[in-house]
N, C-alpha and C. Protein backbone atom coordinates (compact mmCIF):
# COMPACT_ATOMS: atom_id res chain seq x y z
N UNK A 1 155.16 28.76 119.35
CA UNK A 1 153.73 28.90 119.22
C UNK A 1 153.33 29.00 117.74
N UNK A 2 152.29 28.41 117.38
CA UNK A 2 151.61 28.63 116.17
C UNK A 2 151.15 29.56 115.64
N UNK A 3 150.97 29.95 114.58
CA UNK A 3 150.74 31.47 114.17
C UNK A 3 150.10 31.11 112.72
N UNK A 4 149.06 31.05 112.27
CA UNK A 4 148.38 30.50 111.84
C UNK A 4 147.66 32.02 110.56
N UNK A 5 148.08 32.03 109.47
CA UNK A 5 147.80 32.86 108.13
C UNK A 5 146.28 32.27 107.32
N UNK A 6 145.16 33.12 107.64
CA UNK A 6 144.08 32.49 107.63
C UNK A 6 143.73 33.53 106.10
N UNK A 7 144.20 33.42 104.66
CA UNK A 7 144.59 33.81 103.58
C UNK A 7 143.12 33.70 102.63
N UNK A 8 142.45 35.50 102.37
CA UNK A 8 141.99 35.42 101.40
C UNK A 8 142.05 34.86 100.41
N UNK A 9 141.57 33.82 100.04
CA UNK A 9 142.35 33.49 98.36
C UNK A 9 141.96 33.88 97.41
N UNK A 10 140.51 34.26 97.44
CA UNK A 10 139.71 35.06 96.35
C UNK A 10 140.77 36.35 96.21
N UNK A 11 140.92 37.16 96.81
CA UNK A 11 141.91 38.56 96.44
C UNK A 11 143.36 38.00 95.79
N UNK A 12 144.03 36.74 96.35
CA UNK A 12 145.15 36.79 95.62
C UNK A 12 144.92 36.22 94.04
N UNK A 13 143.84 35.24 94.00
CA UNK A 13 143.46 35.16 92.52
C UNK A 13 143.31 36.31 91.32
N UNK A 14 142.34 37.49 92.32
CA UNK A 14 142.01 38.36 91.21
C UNK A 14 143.63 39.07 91.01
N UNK A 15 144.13 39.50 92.15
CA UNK A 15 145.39 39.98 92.00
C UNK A 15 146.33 39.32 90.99
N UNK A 16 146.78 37.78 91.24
CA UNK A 16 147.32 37.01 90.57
C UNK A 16 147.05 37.46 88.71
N UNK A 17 145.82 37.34 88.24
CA UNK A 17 145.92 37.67 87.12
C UNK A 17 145.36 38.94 86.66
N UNK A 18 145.24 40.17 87.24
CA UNK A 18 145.40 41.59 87.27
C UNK A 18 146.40 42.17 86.13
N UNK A 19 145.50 42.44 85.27
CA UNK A 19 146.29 42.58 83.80
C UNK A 19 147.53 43.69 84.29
N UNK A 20 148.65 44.00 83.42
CA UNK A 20 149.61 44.82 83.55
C UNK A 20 149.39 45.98 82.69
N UNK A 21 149.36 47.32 83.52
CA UNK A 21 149.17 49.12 82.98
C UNK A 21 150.26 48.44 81.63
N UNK A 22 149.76 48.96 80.48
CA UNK A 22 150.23 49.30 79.12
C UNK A 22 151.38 51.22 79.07
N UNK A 23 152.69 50.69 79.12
CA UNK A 23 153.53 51.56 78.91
C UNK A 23 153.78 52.38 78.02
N UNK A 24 153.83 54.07 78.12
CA UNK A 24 154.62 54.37 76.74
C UNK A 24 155.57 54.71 76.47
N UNK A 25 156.34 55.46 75.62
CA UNK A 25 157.71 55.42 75.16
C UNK A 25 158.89 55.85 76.24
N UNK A 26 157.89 56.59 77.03
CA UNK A 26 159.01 57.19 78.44
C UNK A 26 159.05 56.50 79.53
N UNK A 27 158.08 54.88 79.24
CA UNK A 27 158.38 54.17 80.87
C UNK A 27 156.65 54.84 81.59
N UNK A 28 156.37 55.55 80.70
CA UNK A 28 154.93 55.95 82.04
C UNK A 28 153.48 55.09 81.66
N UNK A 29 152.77 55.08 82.76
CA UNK A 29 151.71 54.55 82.05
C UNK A 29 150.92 54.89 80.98
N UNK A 30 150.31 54.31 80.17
CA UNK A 30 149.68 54.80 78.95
C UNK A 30 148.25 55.31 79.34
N UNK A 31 147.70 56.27 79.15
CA UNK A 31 146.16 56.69 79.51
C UNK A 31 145.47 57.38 78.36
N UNK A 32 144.56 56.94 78.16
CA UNK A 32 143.60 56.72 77.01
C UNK A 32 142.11 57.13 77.42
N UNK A 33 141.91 58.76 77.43
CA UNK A 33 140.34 59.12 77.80
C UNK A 33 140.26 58.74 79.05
N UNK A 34 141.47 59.57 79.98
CA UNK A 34 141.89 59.15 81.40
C UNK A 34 141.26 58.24 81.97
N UNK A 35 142.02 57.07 81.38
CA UNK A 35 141.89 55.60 81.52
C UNK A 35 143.06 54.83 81.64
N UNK A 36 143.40 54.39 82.24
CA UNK A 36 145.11 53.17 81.81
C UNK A 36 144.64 52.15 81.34
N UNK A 37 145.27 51.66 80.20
CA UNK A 37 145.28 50.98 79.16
C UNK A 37 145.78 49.85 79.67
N UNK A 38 145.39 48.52 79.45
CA UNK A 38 145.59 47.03 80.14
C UNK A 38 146.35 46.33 79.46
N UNK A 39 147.05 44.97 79.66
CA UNK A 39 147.62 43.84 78.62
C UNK A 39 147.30 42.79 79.64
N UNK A 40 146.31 41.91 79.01
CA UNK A 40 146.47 40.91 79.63
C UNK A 40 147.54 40.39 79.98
N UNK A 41 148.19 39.45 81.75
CA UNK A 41 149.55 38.79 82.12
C UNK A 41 149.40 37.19 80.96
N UNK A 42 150.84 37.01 80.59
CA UNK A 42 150.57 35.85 80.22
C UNK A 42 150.81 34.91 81.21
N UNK A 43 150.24 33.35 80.83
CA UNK A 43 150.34 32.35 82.36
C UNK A 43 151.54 32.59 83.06
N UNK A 44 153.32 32.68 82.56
CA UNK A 44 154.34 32.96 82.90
C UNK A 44 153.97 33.81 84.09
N UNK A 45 153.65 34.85 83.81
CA UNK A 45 153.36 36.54 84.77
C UNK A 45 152.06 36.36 85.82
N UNK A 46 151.50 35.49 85.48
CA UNK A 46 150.09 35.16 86.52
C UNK A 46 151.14 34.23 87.80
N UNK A 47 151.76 33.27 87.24
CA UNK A 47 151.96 32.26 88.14
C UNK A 47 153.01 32.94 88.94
N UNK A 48 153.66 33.74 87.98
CA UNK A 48 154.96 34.33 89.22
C UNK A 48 154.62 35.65 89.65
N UNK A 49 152.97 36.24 89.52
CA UNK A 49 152.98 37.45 90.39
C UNK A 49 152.04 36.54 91.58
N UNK A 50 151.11 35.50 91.58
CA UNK A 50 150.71 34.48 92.56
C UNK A 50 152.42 34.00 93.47
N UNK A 51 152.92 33.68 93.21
CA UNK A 51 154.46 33.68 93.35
C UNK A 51 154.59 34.50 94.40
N UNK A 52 155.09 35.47 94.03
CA UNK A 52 155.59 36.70 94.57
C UNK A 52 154.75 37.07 96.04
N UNK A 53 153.38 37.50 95.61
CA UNK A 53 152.47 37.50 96.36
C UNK A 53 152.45 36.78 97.69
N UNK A 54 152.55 35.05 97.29
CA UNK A 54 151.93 34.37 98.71
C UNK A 54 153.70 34.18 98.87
N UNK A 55 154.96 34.36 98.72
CA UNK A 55 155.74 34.51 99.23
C UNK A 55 156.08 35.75 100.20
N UNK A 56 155.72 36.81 99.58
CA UNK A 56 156.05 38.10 100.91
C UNK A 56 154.68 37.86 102.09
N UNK A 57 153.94 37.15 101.78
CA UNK A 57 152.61 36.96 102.70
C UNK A 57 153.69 35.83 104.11
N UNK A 58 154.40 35.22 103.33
CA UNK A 58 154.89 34.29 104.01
C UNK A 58 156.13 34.60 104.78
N UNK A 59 156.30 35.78 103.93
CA UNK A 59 157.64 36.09 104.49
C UNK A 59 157.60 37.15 105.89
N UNK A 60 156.60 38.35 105.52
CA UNK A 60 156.38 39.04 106.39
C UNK A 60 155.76 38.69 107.32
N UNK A 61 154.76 37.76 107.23
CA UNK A 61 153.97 37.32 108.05
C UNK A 61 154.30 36.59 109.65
N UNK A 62 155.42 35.97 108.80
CA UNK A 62 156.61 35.29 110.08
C UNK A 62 155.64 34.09 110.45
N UNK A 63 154.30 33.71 109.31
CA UNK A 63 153.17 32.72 110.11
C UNK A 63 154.30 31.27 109.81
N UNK A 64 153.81 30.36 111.08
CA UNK A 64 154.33 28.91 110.90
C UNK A 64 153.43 27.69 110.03
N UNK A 65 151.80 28.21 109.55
CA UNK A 65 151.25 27.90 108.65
C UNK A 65 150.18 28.51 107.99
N UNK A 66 150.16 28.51 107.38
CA UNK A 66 148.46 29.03 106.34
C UNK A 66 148.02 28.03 106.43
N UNK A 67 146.31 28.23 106.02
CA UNK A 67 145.36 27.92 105.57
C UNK A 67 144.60 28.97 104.16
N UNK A 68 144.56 28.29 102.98
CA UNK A 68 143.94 29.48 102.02
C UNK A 68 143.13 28.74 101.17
N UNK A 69 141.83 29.13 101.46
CA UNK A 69 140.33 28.65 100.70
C UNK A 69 140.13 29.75 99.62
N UNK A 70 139.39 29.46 98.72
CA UNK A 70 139.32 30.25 97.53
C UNK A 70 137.50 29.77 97.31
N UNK A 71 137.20 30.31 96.16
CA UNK A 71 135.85 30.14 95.97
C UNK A 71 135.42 29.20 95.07
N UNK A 72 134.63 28.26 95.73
CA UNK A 72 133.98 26.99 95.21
C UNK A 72 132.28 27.17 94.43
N UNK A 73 131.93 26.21 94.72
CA UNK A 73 130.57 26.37 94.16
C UNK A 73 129.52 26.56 95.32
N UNK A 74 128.31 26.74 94.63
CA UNK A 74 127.22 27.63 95.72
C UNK A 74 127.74 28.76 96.36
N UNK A 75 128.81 29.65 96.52
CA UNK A 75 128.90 30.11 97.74
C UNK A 75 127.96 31.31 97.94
N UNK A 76 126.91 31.58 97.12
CA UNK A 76 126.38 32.87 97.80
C UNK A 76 124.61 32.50 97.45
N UNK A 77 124.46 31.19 97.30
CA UNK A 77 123.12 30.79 97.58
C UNK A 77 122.93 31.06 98.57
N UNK A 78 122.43 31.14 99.85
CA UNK A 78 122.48 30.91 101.08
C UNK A 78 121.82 32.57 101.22
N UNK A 79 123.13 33.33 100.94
CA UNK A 79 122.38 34.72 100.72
C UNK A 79 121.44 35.22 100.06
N UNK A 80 121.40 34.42 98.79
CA UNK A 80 120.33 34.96 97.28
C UNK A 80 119.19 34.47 98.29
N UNK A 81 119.19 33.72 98.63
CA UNK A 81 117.46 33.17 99.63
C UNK A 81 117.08 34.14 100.33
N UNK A 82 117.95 34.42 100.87
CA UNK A 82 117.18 35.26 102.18
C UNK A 82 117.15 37.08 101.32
N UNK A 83 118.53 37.18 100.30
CA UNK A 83 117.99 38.93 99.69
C UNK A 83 118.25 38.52 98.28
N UNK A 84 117.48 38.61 97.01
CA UNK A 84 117.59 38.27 95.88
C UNK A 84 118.12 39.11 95.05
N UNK A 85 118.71 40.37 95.27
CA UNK A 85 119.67 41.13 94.92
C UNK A 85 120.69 41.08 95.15
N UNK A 86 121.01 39.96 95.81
CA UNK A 86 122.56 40.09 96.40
C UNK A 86 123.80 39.76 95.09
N UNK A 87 124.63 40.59 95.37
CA UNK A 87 125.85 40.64 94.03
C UNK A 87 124.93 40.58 92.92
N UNK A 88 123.36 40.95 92.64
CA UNK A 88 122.67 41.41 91.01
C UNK A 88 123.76 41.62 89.84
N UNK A 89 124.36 42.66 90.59
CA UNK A 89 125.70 43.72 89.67
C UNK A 89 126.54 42.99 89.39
N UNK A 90 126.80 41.83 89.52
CA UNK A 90 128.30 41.30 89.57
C UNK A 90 128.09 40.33 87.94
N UNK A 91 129.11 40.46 87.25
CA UNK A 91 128.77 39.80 86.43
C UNK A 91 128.73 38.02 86.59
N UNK A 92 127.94 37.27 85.74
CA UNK A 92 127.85 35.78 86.10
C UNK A 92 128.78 34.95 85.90
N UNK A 93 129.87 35.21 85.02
CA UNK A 93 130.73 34.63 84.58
C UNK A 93 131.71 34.88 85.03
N UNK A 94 132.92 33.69 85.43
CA UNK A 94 134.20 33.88 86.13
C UNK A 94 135.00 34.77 85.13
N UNK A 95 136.02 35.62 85.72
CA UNK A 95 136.71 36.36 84.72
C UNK A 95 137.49 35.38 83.87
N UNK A 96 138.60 35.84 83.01
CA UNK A 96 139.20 35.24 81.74
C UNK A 96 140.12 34.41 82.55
N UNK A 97 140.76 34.66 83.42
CA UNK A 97 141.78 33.76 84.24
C UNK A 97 141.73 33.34 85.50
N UNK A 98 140.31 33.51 85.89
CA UNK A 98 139.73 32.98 87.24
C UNK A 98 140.41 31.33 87.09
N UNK A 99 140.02 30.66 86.32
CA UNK A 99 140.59 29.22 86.98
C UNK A 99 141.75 28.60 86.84
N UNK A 100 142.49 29.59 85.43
CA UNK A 100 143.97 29.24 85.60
C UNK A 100 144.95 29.04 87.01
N UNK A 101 143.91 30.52 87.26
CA UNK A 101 145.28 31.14 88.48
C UNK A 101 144.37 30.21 89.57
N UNK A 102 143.37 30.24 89.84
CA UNK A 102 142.94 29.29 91.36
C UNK A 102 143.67 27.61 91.01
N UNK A 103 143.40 27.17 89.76
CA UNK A 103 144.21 25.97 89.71
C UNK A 103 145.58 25.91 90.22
N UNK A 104 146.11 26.77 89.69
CA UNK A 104 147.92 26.92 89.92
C UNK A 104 147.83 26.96 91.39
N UNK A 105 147.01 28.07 92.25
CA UNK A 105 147.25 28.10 93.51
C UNK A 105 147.04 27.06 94.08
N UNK A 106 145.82 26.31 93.85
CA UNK A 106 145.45 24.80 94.35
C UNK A 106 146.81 23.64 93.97
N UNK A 107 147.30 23.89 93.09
CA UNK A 107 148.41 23.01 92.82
C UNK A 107 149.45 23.46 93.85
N UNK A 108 150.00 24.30 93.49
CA UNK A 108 151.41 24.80 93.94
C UNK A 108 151.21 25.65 95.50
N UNK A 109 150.38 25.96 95.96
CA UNK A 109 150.25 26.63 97.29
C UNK A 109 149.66 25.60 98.29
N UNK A 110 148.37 25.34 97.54
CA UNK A 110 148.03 24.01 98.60
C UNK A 110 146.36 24.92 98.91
N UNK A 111 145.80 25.69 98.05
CA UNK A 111 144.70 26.36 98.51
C UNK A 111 143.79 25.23 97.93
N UNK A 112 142.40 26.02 98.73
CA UNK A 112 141.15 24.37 98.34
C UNK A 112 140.16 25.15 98.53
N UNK A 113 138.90 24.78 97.52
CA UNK A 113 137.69 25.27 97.15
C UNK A 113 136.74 25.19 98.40
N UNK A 114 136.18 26.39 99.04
CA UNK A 114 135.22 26.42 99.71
C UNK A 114 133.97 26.04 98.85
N UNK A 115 132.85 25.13 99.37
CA UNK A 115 131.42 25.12 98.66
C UNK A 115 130.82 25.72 99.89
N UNK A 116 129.22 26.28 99.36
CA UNK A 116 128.48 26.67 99.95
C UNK A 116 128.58 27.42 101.32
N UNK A 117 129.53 28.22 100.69
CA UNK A 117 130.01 29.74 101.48
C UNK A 117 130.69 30.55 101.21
N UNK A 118 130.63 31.58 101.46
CA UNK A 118 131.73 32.70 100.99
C UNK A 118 132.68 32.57 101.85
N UNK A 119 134.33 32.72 100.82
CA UNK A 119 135.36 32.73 100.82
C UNK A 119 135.83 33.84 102.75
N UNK A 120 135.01 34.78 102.24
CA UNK A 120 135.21 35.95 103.52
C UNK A 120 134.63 35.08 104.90
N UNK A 121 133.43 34.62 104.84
CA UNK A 121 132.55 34.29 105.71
C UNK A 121 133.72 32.96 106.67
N UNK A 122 134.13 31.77 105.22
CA UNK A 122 135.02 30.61 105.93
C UNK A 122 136.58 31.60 106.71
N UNK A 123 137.00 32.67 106.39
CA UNK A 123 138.21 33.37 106.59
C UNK A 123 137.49 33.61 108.39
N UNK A 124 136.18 34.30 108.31
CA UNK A 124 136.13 34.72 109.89
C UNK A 124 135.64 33.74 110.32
N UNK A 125 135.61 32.83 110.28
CA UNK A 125 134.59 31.90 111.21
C UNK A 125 135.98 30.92 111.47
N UNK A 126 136.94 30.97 110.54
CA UNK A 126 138.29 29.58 111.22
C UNK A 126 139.07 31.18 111.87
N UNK A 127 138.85 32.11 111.39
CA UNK A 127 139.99 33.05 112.55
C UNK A 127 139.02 33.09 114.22
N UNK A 128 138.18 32.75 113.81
CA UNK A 128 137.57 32.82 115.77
C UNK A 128 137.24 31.61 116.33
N UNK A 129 137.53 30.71 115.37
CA UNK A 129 137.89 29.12 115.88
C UNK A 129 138.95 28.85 116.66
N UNK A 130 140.00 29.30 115.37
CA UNK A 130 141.66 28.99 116.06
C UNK A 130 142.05 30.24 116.92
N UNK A 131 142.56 30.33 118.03
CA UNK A 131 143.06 31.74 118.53
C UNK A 131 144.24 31.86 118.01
N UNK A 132 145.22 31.09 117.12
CA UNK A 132 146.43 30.97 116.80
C UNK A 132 146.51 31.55 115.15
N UNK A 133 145.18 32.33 114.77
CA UNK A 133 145.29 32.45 113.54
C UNK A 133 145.01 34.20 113.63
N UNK A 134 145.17 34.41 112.23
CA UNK A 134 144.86 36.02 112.17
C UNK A 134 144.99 36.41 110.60
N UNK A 135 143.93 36.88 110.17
CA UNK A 135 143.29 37.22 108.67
C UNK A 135 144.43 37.92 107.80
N UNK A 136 144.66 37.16 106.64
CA UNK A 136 145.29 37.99 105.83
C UNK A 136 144.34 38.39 104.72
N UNK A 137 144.24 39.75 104.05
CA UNK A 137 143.11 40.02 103.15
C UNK A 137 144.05 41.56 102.71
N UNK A 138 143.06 42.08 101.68
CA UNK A 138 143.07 43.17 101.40
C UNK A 138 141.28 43.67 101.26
N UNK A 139 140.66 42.81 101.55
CA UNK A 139 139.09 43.41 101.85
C UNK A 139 138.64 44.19 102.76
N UNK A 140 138.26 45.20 102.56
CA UNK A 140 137.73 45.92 104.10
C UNK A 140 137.04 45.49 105.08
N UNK A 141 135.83 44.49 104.03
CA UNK A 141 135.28 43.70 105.22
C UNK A 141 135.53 42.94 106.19
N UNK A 142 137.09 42.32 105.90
CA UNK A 142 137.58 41.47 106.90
C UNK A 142 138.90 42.08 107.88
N UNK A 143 139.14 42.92 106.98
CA UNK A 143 140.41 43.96 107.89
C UNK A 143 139.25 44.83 108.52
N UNK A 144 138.46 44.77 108.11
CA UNK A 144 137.65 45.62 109.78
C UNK A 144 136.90 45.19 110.59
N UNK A 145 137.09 43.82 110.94
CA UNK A 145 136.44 43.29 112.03
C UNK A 145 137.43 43.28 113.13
N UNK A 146 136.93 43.40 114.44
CA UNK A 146 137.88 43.27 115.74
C UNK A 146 138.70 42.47 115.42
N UNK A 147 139.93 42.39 116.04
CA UNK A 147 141.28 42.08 115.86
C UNK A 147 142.08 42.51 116.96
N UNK A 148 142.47 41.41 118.12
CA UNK A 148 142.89 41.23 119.23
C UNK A 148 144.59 41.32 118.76
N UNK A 149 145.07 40.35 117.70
CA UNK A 149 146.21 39.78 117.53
C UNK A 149 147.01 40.27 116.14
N UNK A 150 145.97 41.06 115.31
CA UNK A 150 146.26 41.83 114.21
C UNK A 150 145.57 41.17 113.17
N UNK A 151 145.12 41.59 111.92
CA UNK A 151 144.84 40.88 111.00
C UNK A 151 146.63 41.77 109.85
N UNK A 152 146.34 41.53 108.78
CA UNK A 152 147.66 41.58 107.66
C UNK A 152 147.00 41.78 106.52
N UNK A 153 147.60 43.47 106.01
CA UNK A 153 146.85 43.58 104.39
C UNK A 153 148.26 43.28 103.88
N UNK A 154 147.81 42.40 103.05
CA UNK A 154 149.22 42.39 101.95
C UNK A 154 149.36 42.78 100.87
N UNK A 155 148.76 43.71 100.90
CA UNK A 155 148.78 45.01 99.86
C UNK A 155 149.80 46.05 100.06
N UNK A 156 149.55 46.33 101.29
CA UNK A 156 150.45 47.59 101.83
C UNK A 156 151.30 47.23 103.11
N UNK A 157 151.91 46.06 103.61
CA UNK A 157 152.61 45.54 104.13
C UNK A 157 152.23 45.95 105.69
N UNK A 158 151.10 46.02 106.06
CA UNK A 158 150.58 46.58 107.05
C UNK A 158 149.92 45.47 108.53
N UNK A 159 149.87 45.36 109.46
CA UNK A 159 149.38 44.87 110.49
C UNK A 159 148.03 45.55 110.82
N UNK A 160 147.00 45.61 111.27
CA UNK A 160 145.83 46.24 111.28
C UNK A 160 145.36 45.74 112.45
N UNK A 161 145.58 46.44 113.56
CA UNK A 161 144.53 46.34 114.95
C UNK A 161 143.11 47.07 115.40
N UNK A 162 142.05 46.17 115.03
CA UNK A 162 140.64 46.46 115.24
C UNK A 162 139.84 46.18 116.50
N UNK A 163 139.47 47.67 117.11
CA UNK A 163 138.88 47.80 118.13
C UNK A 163 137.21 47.17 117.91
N UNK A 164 136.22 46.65 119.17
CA UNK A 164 135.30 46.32 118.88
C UNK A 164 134.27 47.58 118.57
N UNK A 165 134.86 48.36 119.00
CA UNK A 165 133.89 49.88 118.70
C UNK A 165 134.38 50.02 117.30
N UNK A 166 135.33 49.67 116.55
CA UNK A 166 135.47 50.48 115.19
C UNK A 166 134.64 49.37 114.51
N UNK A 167 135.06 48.01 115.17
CA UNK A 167 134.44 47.28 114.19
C UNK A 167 132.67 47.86 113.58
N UNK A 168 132.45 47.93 114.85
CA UNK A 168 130.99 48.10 114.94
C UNK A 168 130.37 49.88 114.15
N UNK A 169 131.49 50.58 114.37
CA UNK A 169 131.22 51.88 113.45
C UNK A 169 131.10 51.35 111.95
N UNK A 170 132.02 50.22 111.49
CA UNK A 170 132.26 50.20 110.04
C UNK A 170 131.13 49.18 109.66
């Protein structure tokens, strides 16, 4: 049977290039005006923590295929229409290694640009298409929707079964 990995890709991007805690002389993290101190990854460390990443996704997962969309253009027009505050806060500009790392994944994983939708929105709408699929994320919003078959944080190596009553509490 098919088993079908229906893969945030927006989270493994930001993850993918998620600068590395700055060390100090004893191996601990460095904290600065209880703060941890950053180093940007160089491409080397982006591509092989993307690497790492959609390999234990693959590994634990035991899925026989993914599907992983990432974020294209327009995707949150649709919303700005109907509430014009939506993501206000967010800054406008892709971060410093937003398209390195989505390129690499588009190359080497096989992920592909959603337009004119959010990344989350295409994740639930092909997991209640296919019954053979089931959400991998580390977003709350999508690990807490009902979940018959499990969804998968691959953050914390976890399976996550969502009742329609919790969904609906959260």
């Amino acid at each position: 049977m098919e088993k079908i990995a229906v893969i945030d890709g927006d989270s493994i991007i930001f993850s993918g290039f998620h600068p590395n805690k700055v060390l100090d002389d004893k191996g601990k993290p460095l904290i600065v005006d209880k703060k941890f101190v950053y180093i940007d990854k160089t491409e080397y460390e982006i591509r092989d923590s993307c690497d790492v990443i959609m390999n234990n996704i693959l590994k634990y997962t035991r899925s026989t295929h993914y599907i992983f969309p990432v974020k294209g253009k327009n995707t949150a027009d649709y919303r700005k229409s109907i509430n014009s505050d939506y993501k206000s806060t967010r800054p406008k500009e892709s971060p410093k290694y937003w398209n390195f790392t989505k390129n690499y994944l588009i190359s080497r994983w096989g992920a592909f640009e959603v337009n004119n939708m959010e990344v989350d929105d295409f994740v639930n709408i092909y997991r209640l298409w296919d019954k053979n699929s089931f959400i991998v994320a580390i977003d709350q919003d999508l690990l807490g929707l009902e979940s018959i078959n499990s969804h998968y944080n691959w953050r914390t190596w976890k399976w996550i079964n969502v009742t329609k009553d919790e969904e609906e509490k959260k």
